[in-house]
N, C-alpha and C. Protein backbone atom coordinates (compact mmCIF):
# COMPACT_ATOMS: atom_id res chain seq x y z
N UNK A 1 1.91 18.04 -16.22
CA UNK A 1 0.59 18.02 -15.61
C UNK A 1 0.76 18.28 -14.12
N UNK A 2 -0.29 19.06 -13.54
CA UNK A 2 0.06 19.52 -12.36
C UNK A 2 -1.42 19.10 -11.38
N UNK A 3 -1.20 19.28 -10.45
CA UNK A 3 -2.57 18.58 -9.55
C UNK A 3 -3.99 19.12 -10.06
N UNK A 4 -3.90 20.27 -10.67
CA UNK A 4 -5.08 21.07 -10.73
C UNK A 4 -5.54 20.36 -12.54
N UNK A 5 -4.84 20.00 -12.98
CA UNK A 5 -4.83 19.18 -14.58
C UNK A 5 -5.20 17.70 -14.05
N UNK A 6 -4.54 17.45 -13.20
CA UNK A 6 -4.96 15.92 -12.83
C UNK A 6 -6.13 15.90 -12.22
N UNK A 7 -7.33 16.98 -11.86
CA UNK A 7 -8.16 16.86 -11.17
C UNK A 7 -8.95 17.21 -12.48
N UNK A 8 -9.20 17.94 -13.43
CA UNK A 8 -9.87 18.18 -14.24
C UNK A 8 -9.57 17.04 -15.49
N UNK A 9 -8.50 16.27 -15.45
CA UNK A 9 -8.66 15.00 -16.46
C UNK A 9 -9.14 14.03 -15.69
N UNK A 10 -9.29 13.70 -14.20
CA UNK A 10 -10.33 12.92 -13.84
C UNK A 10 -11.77 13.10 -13.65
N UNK A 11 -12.04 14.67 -13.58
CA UNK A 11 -13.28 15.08 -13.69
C UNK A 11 -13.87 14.77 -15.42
N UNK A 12 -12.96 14.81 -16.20
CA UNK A 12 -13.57 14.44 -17.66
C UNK A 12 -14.07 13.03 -17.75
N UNK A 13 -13.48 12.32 -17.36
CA UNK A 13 -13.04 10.72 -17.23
C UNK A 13 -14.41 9.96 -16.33
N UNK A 14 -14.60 10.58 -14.81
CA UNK A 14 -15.58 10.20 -14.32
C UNK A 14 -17.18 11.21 -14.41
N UNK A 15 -16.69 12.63 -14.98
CA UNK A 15 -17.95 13.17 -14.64
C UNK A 15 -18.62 13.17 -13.39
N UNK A 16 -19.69 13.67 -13.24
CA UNK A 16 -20.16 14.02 -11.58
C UNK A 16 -19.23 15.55 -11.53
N UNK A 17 -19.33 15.85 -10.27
CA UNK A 17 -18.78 17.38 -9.78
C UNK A 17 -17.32 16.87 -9.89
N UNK A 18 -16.60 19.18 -10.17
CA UNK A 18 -15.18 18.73 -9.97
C UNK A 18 -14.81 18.60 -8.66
N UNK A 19 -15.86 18.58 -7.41
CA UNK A 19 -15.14 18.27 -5.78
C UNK A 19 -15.08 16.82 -6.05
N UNK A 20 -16.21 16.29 -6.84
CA UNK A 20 -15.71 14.59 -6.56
C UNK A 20 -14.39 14.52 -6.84
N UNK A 21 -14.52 14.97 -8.14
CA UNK A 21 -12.78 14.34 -8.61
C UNK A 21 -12.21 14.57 -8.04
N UNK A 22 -11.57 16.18 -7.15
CA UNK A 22 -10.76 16.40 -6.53
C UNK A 22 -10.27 15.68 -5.24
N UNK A 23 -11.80 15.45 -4.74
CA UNK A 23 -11.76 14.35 -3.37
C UNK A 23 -11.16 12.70 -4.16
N UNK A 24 -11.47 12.37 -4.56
CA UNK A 24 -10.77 11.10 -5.47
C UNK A 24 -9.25 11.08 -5.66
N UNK A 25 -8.82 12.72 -6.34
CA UNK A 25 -7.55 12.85 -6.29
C UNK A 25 -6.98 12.87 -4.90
N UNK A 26 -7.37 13.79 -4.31
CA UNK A 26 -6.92 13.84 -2.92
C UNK A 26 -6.70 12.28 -2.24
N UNK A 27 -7.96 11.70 -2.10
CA UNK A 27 -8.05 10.31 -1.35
C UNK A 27 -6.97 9.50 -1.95
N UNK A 28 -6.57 9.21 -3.08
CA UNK A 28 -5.34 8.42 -3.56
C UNK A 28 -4.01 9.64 -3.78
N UNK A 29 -3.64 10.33 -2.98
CA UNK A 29 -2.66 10.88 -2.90
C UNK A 29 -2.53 10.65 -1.36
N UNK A 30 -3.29 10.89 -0.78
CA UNK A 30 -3.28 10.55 0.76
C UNK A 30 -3.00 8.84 1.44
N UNK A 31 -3.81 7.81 0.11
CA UNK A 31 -3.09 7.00 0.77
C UNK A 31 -1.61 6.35 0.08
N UNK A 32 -1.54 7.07 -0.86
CA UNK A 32 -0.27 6.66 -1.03
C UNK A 32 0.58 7.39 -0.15
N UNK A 33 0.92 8.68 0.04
CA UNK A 33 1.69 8.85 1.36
C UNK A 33 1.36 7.90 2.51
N UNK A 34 0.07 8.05 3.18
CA UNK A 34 0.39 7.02 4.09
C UNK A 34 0.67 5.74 4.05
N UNK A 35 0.93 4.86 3.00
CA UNK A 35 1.59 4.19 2.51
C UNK A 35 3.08 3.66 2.42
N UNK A 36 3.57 5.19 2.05
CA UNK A 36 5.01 5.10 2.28
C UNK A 36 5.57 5.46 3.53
N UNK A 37 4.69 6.15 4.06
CA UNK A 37 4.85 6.47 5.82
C UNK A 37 5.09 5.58 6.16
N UNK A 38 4.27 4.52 6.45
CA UNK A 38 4.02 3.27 7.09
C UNK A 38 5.18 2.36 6.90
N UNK A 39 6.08 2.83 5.85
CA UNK A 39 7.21 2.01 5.42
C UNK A 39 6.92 0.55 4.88
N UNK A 40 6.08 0.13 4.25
CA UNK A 40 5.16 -0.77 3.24
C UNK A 40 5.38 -0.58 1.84
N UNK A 41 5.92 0.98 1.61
CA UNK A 41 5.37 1.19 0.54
C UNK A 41 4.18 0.88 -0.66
N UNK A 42 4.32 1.19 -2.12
CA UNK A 42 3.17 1.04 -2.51
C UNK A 42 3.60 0.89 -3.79
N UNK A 43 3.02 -0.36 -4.46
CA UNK A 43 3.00 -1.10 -5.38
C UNK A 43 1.87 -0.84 -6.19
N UNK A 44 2.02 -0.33 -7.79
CA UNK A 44 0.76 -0.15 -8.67
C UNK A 44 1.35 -1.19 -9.67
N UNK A 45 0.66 -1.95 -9.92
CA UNK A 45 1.55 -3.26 -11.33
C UNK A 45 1.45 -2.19 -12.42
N UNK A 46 2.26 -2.81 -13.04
CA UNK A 46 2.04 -1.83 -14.51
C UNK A 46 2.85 -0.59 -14.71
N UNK A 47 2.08 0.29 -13.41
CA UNK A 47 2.90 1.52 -13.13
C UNK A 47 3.93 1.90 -12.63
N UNK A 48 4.55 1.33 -11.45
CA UNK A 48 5.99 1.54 -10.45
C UNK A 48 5.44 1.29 -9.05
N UNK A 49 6.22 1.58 -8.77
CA UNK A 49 6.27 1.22 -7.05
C UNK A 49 6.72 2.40 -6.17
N UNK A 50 6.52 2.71 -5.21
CA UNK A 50 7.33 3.82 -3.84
C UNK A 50 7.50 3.03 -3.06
N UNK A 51 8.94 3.39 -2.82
CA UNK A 51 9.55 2.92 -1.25
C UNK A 51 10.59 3.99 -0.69
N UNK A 52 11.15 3.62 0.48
CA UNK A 52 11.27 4.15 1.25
C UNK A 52 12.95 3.50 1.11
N UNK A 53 14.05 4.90 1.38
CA UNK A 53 15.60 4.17 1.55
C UNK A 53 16.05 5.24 2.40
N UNK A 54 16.88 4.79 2.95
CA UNK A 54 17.68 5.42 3.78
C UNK A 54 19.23 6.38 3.10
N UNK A 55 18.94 7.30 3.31
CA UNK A 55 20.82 8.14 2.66
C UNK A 55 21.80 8.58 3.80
N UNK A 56 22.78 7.85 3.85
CA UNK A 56 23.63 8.26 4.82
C UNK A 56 23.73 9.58 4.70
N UNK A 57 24.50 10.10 5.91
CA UNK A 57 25.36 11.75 5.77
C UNK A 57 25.95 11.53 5.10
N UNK A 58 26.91 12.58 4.84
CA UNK A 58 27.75 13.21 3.90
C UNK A 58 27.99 14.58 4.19
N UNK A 59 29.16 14.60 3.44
CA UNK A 59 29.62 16.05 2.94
C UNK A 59 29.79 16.61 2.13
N UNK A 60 29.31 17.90 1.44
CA UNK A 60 28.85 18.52 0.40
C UNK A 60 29.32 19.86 0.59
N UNK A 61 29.25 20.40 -0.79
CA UNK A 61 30.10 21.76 -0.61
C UNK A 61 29.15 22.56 -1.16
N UNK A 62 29.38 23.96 -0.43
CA UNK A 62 28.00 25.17 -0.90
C UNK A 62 28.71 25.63 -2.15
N UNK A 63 27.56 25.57 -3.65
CA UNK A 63 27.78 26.08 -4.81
C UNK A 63 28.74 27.88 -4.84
N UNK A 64 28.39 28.57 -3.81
CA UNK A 64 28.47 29.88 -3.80
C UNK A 64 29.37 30.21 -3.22
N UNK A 65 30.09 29.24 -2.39
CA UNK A 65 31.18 29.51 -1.22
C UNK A 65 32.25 28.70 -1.51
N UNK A 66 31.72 27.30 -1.87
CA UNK A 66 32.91 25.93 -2.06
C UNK A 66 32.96 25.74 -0.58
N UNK A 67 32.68 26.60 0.30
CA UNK A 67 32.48 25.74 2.06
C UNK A 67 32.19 24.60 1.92
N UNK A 68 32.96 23.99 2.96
CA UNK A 68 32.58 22.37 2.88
C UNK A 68 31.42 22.51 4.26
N UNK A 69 30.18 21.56 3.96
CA UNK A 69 29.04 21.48 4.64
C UNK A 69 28.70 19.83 4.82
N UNK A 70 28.12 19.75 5.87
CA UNK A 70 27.41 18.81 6.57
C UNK A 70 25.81 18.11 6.03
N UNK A 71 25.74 16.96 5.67
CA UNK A 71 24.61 16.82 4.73
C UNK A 71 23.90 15.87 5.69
N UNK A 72 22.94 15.90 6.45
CA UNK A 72 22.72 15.18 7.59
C UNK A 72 22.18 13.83 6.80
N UNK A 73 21.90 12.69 7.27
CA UNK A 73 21.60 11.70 6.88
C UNK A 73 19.88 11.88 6.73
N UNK A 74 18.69 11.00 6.02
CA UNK A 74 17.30 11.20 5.51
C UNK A 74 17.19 9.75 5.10
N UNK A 75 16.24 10.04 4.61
CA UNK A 75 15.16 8.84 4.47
C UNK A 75 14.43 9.81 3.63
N UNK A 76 14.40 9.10 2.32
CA UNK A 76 14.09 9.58 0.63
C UNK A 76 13.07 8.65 0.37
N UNK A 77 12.60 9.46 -0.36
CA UNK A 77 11.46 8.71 -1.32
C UNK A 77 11.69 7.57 -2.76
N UNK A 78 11.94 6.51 -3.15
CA UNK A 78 12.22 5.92 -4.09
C UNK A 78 11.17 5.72 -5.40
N UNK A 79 11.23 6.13 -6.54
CA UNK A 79 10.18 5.54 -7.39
C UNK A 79 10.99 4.08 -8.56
N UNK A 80 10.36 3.33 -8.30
CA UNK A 80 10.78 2.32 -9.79
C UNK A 80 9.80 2.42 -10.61
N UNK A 81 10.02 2.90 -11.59
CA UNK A 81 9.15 2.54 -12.98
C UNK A 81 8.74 0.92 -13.59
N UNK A 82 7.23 0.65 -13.47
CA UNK A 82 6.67 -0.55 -13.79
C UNK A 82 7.12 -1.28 -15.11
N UNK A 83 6.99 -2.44 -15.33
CA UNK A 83 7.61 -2.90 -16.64
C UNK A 83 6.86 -1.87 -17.66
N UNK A 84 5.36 -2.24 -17.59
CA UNK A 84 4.42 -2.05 -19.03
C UNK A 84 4.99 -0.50 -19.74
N UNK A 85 5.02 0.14 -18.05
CA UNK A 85 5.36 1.87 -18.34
C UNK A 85 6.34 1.90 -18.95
N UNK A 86 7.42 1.50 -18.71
CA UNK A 86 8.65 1.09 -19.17
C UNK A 86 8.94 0.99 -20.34
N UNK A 87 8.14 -0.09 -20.41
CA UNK A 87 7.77 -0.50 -22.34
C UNK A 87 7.31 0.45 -22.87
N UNK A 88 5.77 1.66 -22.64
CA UNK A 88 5.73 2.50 -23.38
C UNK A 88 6.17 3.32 -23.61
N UNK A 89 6.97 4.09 -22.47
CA UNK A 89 7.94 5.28 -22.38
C UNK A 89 8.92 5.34 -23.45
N UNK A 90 9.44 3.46 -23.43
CA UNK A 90 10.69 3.28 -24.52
C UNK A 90 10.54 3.36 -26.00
N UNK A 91 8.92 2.99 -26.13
CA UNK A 91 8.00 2.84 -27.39
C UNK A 91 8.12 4.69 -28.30
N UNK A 92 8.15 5.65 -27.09
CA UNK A 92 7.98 6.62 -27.47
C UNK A 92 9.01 7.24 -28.68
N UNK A 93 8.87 8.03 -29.87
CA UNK A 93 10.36 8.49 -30.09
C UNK A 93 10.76 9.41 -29.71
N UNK A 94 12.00 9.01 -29.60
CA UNK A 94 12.64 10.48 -28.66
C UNK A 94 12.13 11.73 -29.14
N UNK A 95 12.47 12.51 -27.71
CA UNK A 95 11.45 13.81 -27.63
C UNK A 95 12.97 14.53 -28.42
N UNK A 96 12.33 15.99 -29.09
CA UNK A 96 13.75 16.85 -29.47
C UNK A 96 13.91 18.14 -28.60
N UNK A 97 15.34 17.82 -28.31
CA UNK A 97 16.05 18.64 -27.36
C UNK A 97 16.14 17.63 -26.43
N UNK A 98 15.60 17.19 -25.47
CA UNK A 98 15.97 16.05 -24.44
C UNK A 98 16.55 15.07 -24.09
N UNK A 99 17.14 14.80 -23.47
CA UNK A 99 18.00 13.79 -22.96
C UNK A 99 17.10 12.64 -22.26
């Protein structure tokens, strides 16, 4: 599902125009970034959580060269998956072909 699916399954869901939904989508995509900006992150029960971690440097090698390269240090995005989700994901039977 891609943003433009997630705006038309909330437009089914709430009805009204598809700008509402889209503004709806938008407005909770916006504050969850600023959310994790803020370094607070953001907690949905049920669903998971975003936070914020730090990755040291490193050194890494280019696929095409084997050059050894410089991996500067960042600050990544974290997701944990919520219990309930958890539970249903596991509920699922495995998909075929997938790992």
């Amino acid at each position: 599902m891609n943003k433009a699916d997630l705006i038309d399954a909330v437009h089914t869901d709430l009805g009204g125009t598809k700008a509402e939904a889209e503004f709806a989508v938008k407005s909770v995509i916006a504050h969850i970034e600023a959310g994790i900006k803020s370094g607070d992150g953001i907690q949905l029960v049920g669903f998971g959580s975003f936070t914020t971690t730090k990755r040291a440097a490193r050194k890494g090698r280019n696929p095409s060269t084997g050059a050894e390269i410089d991996i500067p240090a960042a600050t990544v995005v974290k997701f944990s998956t919520g219990k309930a989700l958890k539970e249903a994901l596991n509920a699922l039977p495995a998909a075929k072909g997938k790992k």
